[in-house]
C-alpha atoms as a PDB file:
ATOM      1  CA  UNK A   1      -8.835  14.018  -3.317  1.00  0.00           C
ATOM      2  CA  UNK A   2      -7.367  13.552   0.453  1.00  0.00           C
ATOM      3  CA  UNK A   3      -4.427  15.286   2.044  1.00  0.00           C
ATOM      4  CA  UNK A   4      -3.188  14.710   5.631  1.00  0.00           C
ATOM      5  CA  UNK A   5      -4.363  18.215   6.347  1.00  0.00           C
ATOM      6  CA  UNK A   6      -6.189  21.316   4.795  1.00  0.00           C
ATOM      7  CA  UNK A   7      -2.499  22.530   3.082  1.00  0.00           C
ATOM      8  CA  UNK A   8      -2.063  19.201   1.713  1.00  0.00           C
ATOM      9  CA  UNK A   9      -5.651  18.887   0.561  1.00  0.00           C
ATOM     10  CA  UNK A  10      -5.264  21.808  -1.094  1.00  0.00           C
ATOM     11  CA  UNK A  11      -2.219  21.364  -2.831  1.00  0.00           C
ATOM     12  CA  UNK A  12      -3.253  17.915  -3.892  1.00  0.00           C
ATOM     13  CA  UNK A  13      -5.954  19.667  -5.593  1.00  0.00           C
ATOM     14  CA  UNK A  14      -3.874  22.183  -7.715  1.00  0.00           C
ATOM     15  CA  UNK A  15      -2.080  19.048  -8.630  1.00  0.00           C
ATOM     16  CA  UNK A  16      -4.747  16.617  -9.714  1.00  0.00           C
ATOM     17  CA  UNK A  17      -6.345  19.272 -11.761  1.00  0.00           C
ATOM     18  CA  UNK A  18      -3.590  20.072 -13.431  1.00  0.00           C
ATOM     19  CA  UNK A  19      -2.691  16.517 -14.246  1.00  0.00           C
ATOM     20  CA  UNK A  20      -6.412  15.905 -15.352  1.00  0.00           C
ATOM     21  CA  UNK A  21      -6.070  18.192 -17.724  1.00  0.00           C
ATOM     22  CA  UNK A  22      -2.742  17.856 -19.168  1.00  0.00           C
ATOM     23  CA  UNK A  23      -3.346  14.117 -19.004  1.00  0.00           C
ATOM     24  CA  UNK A  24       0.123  14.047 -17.220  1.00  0.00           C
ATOM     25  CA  UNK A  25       2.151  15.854 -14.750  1.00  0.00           C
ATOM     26  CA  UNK A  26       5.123  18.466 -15.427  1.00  0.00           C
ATOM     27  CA  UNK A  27       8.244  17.544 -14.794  1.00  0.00           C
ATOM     28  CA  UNK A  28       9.526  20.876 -14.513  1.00  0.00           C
ATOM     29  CA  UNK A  29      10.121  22.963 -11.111  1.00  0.00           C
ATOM     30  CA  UNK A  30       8.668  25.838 -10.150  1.00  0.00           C
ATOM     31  CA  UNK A  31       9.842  29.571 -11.873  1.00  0.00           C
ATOM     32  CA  UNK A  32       7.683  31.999 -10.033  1.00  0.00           C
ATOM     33  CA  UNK A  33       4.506  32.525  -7.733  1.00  0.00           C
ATOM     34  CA  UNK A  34       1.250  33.356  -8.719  1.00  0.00           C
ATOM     35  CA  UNK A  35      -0.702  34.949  -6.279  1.00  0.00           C
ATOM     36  CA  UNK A  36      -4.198  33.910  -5.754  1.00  0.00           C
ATOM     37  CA  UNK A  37      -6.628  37.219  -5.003  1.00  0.00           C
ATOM     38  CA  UNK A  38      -9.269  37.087  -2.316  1.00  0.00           C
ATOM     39  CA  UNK A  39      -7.572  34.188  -0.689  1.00  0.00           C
ATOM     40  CA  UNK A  40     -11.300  32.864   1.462  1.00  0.00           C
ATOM     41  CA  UNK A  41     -10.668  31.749   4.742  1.00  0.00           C
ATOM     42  CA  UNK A  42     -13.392  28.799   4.277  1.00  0.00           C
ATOM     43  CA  UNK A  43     -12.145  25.322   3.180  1.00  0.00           C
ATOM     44  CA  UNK A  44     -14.884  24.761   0.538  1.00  0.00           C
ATOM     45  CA  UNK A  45     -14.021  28.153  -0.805  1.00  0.00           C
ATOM     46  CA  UNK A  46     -10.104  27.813  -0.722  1.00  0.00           C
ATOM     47  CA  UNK A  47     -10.654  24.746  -2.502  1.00  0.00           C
ATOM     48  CA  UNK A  48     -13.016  26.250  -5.494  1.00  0.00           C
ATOM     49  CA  UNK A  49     -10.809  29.360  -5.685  1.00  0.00           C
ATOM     50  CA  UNK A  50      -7.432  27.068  -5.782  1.00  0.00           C
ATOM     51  CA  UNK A  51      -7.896  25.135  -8.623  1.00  0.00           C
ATOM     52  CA  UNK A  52      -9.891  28.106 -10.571  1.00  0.00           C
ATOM     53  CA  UNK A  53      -6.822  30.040 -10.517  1.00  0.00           C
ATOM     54  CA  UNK A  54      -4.616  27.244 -11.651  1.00  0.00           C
ATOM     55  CA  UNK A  55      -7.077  26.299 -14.630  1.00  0.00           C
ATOM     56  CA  UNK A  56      -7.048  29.841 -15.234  1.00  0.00           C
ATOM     57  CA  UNK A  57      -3.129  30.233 -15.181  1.00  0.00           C
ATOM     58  CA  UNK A  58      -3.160  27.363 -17.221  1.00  0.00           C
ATOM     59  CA  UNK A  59      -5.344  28.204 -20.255  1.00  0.00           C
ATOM     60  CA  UNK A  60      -5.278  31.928 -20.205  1.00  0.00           C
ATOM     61  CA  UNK A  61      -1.263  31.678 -19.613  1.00  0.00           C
ATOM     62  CA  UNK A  62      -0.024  28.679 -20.550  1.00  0.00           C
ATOM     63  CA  UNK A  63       1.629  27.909 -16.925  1.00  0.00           C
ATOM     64  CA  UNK A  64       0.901  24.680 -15.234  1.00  0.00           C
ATOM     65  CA  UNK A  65       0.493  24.820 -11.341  1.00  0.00           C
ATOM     66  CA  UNK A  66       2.874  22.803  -9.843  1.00  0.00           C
ATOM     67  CA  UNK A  67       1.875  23.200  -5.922  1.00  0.00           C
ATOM     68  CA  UNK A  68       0.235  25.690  -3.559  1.00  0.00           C
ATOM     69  CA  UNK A  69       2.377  28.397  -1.492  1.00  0.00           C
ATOM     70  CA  UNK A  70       0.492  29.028   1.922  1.00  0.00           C
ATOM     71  CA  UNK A  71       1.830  32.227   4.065  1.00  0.00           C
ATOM     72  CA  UNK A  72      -1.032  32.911   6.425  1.00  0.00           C
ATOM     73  CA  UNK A  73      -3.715  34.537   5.329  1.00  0.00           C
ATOM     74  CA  UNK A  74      -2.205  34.197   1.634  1.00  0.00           C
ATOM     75  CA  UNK A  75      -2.024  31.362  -1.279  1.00  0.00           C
ATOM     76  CA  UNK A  76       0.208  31.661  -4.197  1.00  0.00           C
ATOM     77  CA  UNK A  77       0.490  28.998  -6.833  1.00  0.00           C
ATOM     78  CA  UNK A  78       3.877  27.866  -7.938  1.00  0.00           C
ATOM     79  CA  UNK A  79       3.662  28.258 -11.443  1.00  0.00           C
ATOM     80  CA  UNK A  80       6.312  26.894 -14.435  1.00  0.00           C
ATOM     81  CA  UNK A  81       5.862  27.304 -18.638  1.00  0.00           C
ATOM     82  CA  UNK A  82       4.312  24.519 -20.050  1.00  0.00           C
ATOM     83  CA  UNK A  83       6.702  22.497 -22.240  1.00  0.00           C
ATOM     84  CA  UNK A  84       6.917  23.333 -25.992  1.00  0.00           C
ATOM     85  CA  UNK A  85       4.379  21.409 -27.851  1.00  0.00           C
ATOM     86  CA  UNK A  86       2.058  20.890 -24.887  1.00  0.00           C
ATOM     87  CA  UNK A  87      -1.800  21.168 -24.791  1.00  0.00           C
ATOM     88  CA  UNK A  88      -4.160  20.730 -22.908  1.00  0.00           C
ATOM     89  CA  UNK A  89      -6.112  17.130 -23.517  1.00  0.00           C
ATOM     90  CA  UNK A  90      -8.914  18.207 -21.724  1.00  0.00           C
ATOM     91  CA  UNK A  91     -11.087  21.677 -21.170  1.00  0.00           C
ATOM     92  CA  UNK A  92     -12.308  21.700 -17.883  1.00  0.00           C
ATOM     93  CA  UNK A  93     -14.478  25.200 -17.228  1.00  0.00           C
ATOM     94  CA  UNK A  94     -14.627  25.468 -13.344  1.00  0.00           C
ATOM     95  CA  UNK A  95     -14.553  23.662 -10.317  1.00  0.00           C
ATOM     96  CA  UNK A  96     -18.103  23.841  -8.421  1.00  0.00           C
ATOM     97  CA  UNK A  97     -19.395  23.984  -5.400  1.00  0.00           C
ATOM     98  CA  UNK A  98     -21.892  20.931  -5.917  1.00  0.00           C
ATOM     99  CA  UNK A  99     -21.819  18.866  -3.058  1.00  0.00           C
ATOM    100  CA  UNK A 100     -18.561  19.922  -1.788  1.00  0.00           C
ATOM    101  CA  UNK A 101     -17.713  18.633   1.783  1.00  0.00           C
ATOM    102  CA  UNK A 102     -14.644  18.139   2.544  1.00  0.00           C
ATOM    103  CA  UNK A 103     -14.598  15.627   5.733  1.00  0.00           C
ATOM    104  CA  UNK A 104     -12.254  14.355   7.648  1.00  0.00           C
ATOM    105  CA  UNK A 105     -11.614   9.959   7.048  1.00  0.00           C
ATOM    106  CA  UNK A 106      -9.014   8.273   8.728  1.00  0.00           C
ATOM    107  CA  UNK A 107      -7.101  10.734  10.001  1.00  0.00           C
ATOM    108  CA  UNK A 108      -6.842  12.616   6.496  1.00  0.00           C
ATOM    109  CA  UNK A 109      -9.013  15.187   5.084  1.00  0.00           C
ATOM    110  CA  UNK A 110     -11.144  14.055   1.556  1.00  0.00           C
ATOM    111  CA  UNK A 111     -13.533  15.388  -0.679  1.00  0.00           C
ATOM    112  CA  UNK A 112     -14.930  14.616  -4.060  1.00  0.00           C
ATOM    113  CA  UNK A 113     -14.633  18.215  -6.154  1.00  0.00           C
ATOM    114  CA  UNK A 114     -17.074  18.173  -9.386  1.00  0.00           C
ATOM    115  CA  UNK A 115     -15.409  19.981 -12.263  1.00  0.00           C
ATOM    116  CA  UNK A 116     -17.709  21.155 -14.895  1.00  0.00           C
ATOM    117  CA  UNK A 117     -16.059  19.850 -17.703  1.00  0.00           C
END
């Protein structure tokens, strides 16, 4: 995943799990935020705890993240209803922290973020 900076990084993320999962993208806006508790202040942590909520918000509550809301110290996920008759094509358990080191390429952030699938 890249992003031009840590709130694109992170949003990127949210999305690319969620897409990963679903095996495509919602084409559906936003409904409400979802905040996500403890929001870390570490990069490596914000990125584990991002896209835990969202695969939590999607298979506990059937809402597909759609992007990441960042208000200083705060992150909320913008959250919509998956579409009738969608599933999940894929059960991913967690994001780790294996390896994760998010650097800076190019003048855009990457990291590789191993799911445990």
């Amino acid at each position: 995943m890249w992003g031009a900076n840590r709130a694109e990084l992170l949003r990127n993320a949210v999305a690319g799990v969620v897409r990963l999962a679903l095996g495509r993208s919602p084409r559906r806006r936003a409904i409400r935020l979802e905040v996500v508790p403890s929001w870390p202040t570490a990069l490596e942590r914000q990125l584990v705890r991002a896209v835990n909520e969202a695969l939590h918000q999607l298979y506990a509550r059937r809402q597909a993240a759609l992007g990441l809301d960042l208000r200083g110290r705060r992150a909320a996920l913008e959250v919509t209803e998956l579409p009738a008759g969608w599933m999940p094509e894929l059960e991913i358990k967690a994001a780790t922290f294996h390896a994760l080191a998010p650097r800076r390429r190019g003048g855009r952030l990457s990291v590789v973020l191993t799911l445990d699938l």
